[in-house]
PDB file of N, CA and C in Angstrom:
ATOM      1  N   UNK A   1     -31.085 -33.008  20.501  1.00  0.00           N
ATOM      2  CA  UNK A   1     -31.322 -33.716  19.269  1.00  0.00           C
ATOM      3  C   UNK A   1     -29.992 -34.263  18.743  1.00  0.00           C
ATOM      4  N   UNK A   2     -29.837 -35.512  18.801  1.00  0.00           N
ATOM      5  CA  UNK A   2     -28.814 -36.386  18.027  1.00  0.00           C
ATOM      6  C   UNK A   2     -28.258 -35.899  16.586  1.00  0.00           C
ATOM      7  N   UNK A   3     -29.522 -35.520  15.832  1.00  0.00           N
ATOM      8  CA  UNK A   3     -28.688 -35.250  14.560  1.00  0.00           C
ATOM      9  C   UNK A   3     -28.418 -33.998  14.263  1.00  0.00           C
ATOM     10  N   UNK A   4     -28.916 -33.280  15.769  1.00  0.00           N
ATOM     11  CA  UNK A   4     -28.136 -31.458  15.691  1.00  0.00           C
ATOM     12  C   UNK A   4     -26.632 -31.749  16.035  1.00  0.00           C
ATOM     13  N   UNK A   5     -26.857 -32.662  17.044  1.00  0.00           N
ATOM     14  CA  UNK A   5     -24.966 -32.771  17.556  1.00  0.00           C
ATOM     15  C   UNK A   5     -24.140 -33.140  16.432  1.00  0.00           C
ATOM     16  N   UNK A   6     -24.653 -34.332  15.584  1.00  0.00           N
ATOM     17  CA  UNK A   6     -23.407 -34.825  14.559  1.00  0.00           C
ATOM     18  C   UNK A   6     -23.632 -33.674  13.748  1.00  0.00           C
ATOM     19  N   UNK A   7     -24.614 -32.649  12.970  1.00  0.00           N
ATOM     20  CA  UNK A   7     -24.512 -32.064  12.218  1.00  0.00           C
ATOM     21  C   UNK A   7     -23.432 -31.285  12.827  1.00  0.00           C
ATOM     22  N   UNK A   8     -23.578 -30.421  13.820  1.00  0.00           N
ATOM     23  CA  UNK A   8     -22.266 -29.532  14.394  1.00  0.00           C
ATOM     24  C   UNK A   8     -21.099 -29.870  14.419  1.00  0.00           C
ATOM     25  N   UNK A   9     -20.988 -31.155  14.797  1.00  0.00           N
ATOM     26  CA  UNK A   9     -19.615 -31.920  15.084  1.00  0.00           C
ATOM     27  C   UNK A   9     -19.212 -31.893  13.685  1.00  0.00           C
ATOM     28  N   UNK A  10     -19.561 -31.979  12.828  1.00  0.00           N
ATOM     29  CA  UNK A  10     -18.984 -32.365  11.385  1.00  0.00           C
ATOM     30  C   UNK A  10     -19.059 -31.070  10.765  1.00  0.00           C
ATOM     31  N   UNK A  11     -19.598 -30.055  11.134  1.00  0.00           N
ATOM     32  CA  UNK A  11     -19.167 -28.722   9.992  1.00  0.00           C
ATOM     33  C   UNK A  11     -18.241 -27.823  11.074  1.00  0.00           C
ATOM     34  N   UNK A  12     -17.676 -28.407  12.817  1.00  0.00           N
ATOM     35  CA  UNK A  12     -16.804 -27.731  13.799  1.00  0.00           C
ATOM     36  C   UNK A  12     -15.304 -28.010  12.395  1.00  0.00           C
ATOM     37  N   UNK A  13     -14.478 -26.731  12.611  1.00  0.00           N
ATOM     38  CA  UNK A  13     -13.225 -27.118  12.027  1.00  0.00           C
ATOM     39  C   UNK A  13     -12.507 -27.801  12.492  1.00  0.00           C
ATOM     40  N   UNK A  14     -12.725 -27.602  14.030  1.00  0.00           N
ATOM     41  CA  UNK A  14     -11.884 -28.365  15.119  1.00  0.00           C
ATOM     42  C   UNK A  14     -12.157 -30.162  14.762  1.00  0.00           C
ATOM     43  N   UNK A  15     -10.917 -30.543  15.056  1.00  0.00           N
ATOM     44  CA  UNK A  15     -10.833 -31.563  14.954  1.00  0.00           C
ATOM     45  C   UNK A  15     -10.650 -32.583  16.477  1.00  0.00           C
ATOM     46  N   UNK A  16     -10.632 -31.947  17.462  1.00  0.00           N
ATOM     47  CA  UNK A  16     -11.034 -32.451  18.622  1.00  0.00           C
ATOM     48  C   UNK A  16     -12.202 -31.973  19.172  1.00  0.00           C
ATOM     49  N   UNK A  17     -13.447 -32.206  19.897  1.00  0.00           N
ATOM     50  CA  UNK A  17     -14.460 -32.043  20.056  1.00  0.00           C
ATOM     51  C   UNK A  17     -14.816 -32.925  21.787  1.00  0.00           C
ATOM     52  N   UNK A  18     -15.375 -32.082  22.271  1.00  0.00           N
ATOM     53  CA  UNK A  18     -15.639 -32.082  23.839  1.00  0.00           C
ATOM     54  C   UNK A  18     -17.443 -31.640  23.623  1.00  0.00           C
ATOM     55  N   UNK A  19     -18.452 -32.647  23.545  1.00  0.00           N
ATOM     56  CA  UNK A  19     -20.044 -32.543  24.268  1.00  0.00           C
ATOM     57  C   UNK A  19     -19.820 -33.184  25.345  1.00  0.00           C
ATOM     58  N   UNK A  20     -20.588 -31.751  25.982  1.00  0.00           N
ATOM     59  CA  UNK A  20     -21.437 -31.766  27.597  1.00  0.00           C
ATOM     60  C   UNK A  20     -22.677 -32.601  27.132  1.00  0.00           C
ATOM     61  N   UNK A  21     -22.943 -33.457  28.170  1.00  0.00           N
ATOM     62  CA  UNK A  21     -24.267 -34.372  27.621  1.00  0.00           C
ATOM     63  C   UNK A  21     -24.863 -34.440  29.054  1.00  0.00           C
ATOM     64  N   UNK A  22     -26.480 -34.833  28.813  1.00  0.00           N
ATOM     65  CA  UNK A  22     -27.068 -36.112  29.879  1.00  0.00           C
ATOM     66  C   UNK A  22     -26.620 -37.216  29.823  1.00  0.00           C
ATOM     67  N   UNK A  23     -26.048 -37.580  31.050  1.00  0.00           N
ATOM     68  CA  UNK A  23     -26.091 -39.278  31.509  1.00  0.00           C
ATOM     69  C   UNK A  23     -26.662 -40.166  30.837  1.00  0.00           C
ATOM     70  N   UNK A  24     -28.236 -39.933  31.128  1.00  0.00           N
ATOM     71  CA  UNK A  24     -29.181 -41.050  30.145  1.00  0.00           C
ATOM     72  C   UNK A  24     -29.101 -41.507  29.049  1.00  0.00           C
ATOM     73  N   UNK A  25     -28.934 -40.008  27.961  1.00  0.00           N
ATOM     74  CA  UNK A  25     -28.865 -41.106  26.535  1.00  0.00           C
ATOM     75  C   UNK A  25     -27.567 -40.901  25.978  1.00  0.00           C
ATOM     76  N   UNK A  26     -26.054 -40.889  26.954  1.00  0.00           N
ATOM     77  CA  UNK A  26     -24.940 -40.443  26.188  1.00  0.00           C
ATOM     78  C   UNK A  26     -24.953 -41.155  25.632  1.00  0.00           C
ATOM     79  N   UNK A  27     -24.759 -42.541  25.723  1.00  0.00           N
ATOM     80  CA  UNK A  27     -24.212 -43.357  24.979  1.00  0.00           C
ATOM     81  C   UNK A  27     -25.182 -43.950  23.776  1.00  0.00           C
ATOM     82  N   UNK A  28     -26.029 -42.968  23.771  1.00  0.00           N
ATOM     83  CA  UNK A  28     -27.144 -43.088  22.191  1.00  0.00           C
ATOM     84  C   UNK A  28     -26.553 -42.285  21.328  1.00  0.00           C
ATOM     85  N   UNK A  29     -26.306 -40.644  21.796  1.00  0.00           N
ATOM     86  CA  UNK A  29     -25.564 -39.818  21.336  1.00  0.00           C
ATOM     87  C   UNK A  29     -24.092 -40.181  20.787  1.00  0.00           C
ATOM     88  N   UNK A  30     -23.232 -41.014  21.679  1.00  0.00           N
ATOM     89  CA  UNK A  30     -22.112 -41.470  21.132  1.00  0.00           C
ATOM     90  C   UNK A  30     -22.217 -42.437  19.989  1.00  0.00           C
ATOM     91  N   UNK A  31     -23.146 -43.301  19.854  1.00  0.00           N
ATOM     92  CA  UNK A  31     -23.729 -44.254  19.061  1.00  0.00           C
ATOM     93  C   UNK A  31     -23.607 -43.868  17.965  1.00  0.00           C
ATOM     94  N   UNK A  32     -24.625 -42.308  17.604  1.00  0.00           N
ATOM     95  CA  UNK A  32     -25.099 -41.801  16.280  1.00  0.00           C
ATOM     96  C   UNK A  32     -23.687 -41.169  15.616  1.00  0.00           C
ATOM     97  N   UNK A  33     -22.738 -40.753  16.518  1.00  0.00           N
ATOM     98  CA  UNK A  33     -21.486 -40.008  16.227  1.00  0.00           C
ATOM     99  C   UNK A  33     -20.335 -41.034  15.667  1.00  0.00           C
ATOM    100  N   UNK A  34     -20.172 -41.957  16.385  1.00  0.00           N
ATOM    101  CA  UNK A  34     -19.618 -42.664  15.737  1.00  0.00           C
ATOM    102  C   UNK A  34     -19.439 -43.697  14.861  1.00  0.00           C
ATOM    103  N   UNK A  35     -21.062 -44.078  14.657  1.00  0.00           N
ATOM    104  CA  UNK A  35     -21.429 -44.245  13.007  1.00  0.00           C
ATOM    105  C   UNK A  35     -21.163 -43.807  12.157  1.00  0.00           C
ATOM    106  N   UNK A  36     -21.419 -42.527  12.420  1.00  0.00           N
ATOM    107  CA  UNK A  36     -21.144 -41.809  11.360  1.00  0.00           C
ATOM    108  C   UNK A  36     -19.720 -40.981  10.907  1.00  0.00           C
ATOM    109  N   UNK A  37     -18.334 -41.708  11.583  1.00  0.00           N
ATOM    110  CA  UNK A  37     -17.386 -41.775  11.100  1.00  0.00           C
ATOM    111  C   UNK A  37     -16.548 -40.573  10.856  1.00  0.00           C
ATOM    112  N   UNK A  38     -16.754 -39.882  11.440  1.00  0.00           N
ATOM    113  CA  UNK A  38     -16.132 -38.505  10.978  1.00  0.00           C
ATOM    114  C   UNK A  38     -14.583 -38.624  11.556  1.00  0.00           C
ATOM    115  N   UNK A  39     -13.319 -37.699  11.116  1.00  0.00           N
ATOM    116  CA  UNK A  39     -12.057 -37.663  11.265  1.00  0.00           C
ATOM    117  C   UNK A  39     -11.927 -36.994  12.247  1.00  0.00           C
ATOM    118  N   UNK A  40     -12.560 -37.092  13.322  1.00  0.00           N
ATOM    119  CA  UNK A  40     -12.130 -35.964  14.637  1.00  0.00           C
ATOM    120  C   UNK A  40     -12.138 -37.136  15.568  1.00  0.00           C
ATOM    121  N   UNK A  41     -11.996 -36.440  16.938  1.00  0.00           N
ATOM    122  CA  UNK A  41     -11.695 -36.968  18.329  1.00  0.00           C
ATOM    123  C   UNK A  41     -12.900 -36.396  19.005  1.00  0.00           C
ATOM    124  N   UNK A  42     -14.185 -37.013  19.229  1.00  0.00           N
ATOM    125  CA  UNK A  42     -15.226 -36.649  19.795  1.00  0.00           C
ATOM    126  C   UNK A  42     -15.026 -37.573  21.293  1.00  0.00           C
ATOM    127  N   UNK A  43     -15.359 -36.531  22.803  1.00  0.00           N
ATOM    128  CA  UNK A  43     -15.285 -37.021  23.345  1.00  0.00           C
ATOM    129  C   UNK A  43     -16.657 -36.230  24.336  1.00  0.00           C
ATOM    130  N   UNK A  44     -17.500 -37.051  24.874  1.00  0.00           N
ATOM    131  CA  UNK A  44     -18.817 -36.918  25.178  1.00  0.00           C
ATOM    132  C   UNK A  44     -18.493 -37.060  26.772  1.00  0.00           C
ATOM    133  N   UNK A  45     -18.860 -36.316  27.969  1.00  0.00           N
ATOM    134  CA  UNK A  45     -19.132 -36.327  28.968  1.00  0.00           C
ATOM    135  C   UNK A  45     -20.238 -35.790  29.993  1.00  0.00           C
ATOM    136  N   UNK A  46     -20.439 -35.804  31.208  1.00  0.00           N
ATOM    137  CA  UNK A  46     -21.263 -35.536  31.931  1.00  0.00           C
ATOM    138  C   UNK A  46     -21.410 -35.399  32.992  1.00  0.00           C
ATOM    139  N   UNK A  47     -22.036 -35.512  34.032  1.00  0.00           N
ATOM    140  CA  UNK A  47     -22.130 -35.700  36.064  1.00  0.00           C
ATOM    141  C   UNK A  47     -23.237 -36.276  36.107  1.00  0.00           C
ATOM    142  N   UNK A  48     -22.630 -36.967  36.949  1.00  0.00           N
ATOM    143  CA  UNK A  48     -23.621 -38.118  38.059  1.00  0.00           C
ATOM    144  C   UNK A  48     -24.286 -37.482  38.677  1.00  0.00           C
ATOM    145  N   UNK A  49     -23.463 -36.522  39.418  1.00  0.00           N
ATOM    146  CA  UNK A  49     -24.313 -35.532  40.201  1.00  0.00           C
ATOM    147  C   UNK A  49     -23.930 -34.156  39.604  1.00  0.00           C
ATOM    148  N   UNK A  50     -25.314 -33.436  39.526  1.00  0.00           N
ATOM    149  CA  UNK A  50     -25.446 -32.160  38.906  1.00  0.00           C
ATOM    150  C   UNK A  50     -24.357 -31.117  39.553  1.00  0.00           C
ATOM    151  N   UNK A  51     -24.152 -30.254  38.818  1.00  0.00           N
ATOM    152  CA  UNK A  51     -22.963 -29.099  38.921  1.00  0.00           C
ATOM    153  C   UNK A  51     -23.466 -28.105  40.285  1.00  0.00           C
ATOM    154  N   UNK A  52     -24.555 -27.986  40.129  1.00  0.00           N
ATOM    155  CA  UNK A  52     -25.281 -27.544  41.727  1.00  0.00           C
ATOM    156  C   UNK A  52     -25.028 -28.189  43.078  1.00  0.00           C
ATOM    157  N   UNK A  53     -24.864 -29.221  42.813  1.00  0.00           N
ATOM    158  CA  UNK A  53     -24.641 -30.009  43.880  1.00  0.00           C
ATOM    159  C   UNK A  53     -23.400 -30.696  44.657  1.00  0.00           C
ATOM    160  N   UNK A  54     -23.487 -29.581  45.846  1.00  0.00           N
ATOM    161  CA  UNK A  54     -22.048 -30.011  46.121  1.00  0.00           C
ATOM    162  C   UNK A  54     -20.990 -32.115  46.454  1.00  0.00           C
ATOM    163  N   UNK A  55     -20.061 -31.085  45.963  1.00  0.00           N
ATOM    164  CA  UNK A  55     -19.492 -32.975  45.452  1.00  0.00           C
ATOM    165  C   UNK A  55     -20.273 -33.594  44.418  1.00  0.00           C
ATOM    166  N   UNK A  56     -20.522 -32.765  43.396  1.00  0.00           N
ATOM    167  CA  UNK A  56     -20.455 -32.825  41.717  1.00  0.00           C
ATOM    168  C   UNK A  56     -19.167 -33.189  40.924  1.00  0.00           C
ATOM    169  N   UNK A  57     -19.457 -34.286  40.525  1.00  0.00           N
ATOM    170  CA  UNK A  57     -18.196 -34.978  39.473  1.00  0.00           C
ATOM    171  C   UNK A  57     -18.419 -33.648  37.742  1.00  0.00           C
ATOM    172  N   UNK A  58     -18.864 -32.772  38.295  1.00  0.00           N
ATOM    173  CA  UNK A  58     -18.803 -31.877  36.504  1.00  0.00           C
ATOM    174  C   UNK A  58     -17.643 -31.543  36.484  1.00  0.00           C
ATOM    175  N   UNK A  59     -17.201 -30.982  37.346  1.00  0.00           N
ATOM    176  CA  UNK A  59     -16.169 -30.102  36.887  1.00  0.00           C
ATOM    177  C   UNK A  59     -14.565 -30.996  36.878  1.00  0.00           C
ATOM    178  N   UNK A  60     -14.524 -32.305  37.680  1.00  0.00           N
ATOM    179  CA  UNK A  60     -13.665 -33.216  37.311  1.00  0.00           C
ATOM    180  C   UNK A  60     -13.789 -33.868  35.657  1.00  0.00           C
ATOM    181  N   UNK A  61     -14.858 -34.150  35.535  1.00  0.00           N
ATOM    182  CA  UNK A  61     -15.657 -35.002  34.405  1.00  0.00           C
ATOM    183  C   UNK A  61     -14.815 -34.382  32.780  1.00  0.00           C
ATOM    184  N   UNK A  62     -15.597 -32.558  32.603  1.00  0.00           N
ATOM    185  CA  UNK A  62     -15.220 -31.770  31.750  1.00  0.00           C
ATOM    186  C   UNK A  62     -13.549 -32.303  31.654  1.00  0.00           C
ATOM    187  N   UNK A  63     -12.632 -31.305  32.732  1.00  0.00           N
ATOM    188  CA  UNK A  63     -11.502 -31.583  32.972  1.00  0.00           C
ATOM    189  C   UNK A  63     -10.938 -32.801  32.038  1.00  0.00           C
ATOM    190  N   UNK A  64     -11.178 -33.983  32.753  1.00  0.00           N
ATOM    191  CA  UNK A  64     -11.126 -35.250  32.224  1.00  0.00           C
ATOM    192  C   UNK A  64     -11.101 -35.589  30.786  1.00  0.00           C
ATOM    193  N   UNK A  65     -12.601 -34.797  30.357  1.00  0.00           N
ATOM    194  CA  UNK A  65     -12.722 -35.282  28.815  1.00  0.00           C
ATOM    195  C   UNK A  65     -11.770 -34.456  27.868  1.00  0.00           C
ATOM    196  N   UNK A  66     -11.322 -33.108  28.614  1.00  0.00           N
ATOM    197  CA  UNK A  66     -10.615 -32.160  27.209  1.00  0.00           C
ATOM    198  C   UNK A  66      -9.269 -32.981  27.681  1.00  0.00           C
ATOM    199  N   UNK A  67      -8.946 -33.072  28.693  1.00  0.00           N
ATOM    200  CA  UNK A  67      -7.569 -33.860  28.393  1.00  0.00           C
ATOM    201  C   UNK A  67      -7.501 -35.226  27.699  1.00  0.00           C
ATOM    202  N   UNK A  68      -8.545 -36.164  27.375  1.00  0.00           N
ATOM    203  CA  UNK A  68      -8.827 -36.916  26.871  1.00  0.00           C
ATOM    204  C   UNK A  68      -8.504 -36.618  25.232  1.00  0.00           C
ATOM    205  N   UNK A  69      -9.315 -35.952  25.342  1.00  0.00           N
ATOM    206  CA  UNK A  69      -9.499 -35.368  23.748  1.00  0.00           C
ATOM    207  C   UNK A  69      -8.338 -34.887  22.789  1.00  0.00           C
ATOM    208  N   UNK A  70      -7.590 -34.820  23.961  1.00  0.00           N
ATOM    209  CA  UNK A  70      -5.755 -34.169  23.280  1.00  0.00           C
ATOM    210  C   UNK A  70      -5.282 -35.752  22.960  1.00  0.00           C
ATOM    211  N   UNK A  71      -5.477 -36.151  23.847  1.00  0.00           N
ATOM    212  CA  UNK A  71      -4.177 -37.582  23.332  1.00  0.00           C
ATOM    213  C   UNK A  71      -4.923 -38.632  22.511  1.00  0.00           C
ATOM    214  N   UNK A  72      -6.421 -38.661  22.816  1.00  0.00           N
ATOM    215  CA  UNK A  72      -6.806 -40.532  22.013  1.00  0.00           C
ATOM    216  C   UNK A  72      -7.122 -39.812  20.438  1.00  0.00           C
ATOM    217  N   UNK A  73      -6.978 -41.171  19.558  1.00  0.00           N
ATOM    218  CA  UNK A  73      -6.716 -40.895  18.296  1.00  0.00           C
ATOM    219  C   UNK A  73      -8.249 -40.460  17.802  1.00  0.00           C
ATOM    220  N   UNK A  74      -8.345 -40.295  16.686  1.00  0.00           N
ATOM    221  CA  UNK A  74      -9.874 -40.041  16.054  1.00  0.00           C
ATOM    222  C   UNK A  74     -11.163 -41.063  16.060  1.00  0.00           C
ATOM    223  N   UNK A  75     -11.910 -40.379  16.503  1.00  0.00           N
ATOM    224  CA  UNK A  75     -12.745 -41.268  17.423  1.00  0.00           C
ATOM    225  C   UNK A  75     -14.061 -41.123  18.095  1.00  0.00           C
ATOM    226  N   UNK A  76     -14.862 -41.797  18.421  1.00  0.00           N
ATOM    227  CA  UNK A  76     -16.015 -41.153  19.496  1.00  0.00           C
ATOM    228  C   UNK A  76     -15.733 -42.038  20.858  1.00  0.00           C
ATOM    229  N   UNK A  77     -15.840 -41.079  21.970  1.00  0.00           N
ATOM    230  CA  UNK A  77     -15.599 -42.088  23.312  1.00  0.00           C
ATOM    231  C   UNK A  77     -16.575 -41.216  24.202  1.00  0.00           C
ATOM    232  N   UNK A  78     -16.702 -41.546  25.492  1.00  0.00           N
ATOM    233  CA  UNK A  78     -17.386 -41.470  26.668  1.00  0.00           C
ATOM    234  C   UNK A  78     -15.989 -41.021  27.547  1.00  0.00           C
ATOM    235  N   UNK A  79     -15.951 -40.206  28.421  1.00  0.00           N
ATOM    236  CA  UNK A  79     -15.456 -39.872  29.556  1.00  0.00           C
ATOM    237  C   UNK A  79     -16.189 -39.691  30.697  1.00  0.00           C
ATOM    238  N   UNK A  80     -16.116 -40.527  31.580  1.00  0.00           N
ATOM    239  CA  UNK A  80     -16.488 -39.789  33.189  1.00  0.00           C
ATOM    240  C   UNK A  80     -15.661 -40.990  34.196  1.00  0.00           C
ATOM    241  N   UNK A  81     -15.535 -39.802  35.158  1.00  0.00           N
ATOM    242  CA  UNK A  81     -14.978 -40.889  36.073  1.00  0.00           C
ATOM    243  C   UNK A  81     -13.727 -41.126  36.044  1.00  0.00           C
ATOM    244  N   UNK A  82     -12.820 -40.479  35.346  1.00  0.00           N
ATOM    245  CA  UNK A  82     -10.881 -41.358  35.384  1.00  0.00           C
ATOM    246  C   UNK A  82     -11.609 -42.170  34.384  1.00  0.00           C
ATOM    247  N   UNK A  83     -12.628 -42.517  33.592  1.00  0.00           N
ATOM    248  CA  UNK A  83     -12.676 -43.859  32.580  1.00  0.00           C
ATOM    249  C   UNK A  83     -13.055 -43.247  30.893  1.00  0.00           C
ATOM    250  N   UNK A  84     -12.018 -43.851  30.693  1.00  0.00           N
ATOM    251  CA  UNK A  84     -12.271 -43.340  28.835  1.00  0.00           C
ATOM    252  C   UNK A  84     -12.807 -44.928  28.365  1.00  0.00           C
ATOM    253  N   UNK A  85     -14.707 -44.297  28.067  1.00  0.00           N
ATOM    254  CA  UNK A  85     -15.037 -46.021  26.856  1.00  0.00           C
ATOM    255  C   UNK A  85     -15.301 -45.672  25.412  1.00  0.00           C
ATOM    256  N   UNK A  86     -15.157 -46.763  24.473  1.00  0.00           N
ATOM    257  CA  UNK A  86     -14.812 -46.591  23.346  1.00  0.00           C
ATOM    258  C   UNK A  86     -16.457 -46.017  22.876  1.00  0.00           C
ATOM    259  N   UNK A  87     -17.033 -45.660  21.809  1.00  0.00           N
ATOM    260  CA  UNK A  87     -18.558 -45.706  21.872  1.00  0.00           C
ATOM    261  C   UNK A  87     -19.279 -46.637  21.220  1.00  0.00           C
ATOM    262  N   UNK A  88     -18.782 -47.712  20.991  1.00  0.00           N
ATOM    263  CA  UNK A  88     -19.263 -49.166  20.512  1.00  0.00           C
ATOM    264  C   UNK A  88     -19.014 -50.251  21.850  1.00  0.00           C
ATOM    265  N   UNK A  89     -18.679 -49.677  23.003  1.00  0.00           N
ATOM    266  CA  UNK A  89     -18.238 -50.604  23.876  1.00  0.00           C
ATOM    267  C   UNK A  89     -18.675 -49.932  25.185  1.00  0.00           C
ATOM    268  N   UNK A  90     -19.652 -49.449  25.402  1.00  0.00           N
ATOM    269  CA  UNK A  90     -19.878 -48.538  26.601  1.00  0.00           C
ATOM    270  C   UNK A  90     -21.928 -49.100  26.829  1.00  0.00           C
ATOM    271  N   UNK A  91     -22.111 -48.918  27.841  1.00  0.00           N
ATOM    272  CA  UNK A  91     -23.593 -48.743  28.570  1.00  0.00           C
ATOM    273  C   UNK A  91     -23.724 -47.675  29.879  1.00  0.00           C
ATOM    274  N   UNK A  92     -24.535 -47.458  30.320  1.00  0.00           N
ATOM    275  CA  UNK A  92     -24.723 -46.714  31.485  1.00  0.00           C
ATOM    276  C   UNK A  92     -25.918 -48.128  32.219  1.00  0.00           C
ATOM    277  N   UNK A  93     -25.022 -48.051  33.657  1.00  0.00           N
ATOM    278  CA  UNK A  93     -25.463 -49.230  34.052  1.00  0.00           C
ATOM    279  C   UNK A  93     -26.655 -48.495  35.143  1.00  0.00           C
ATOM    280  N   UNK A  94     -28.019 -48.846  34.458  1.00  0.00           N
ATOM    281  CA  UNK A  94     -28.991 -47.945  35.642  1.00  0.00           C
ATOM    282  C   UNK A  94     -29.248 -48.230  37.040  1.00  0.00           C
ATOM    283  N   UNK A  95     -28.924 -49.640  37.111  1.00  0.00           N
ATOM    284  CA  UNK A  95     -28.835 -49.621  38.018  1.00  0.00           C
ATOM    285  C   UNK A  95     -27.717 -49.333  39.344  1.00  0.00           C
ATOM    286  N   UNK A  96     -26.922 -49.357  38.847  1.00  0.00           N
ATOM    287  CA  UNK A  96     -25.621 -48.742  39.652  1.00  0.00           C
ATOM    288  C   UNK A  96     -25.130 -47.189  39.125  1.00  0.00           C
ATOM    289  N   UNK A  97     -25.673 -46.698  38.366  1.00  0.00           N
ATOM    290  CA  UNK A  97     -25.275 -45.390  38.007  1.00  0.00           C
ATOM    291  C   UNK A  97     -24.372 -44.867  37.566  1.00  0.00           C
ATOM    292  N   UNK A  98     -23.189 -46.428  37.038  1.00  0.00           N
ATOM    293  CA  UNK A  98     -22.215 -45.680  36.418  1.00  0.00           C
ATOM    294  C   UNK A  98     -21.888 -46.107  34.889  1.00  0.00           C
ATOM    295  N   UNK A  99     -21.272 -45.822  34.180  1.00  0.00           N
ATOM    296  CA  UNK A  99     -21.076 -46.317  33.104  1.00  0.00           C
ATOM    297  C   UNK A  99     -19.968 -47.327  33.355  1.00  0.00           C
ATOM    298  N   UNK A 100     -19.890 -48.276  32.097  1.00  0.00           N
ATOM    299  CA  UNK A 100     -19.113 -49.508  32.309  1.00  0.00           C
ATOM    300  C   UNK A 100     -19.351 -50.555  30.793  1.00  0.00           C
ATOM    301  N   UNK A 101     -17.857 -50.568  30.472  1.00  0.00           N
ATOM    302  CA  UNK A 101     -17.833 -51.294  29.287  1.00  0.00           C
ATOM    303  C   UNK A 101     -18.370 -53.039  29.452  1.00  0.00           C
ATOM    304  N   UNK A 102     -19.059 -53.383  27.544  1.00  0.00           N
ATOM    305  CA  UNK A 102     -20.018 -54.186  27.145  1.00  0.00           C
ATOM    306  C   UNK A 102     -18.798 -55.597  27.419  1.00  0.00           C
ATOM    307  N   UNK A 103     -17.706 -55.151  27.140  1.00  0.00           N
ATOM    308  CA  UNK A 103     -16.946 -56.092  27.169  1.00  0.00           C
ATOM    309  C   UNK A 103     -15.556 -56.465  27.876  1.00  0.00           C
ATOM    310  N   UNK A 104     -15.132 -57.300  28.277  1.00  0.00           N
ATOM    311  CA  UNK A 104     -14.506 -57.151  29.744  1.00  0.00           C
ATOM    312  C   UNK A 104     -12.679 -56.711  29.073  1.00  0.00           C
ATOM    313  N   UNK A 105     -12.598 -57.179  27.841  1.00  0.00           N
ATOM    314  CA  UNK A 105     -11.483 -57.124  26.808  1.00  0.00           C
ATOM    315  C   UNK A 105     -11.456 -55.853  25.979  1.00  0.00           C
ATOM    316  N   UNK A 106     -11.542 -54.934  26.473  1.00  0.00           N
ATOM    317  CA  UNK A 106     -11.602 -53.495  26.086  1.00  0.00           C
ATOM    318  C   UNK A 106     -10.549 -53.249  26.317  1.00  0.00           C
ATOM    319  N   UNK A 107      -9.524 -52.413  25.001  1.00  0.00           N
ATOM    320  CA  UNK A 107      -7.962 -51.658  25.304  1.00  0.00           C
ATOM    321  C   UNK A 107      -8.337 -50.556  26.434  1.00  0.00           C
ATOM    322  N   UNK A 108      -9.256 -50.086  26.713  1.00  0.00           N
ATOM    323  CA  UNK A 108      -9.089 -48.533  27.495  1.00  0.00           C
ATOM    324  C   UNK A 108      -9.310 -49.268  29.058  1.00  0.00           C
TER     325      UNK A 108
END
């Protein structure tokens, strides 16, 4: 539930923030989070291929996003892949399976 995550995210003290998500609707989830503006560093990730399955991007992915989460400024983003997207500038492309920014002029 979308508005369990922002509720948590906004009463966490922490001011950097790492959700484990589904693929499918991260970037709905990132959507609702960063509407709603909060002063932290939310950074949302996931696997392509499940953690069961060997040659699973999870445990790179995680990795990825908490180091993410230390350096970009306050914020909501997407991590997977080596790719940090902003969460106003991100899709999950279904048909190719990966995520990939709306616009080709993106700082990240």
């Amino acid at each position: 539930n979308r508005q369990h995550i922002l509720a948590s995210c906004r009463a966490a003290p922490e001011e950097k923030i790492v959700v484990i998500h589904g693929t499918d609707t991260m970037a709905l989830t990132a959507r609702v989070l960063g509407e709603a503006g909060l002063a932290k560093t939310i950074v949302l990730t996931g696997a392509m291929i499940p953690f069961s399955i060997q040659g699973s991007d999870a445990l790179f992915n995680l990795g990825f996003a908490c180091a993410a989460a230390q350096l970009l400024a306050h914020g909501v983003y997407i991590a997977m892949n080596g790719t940090v997207f902003a969460w106003d500038d991100v899709r999950k492309n279904t048909q190719t399976g990966v995520f990939e920014r709306m616009t080709p002029e993106s700082p990240f």
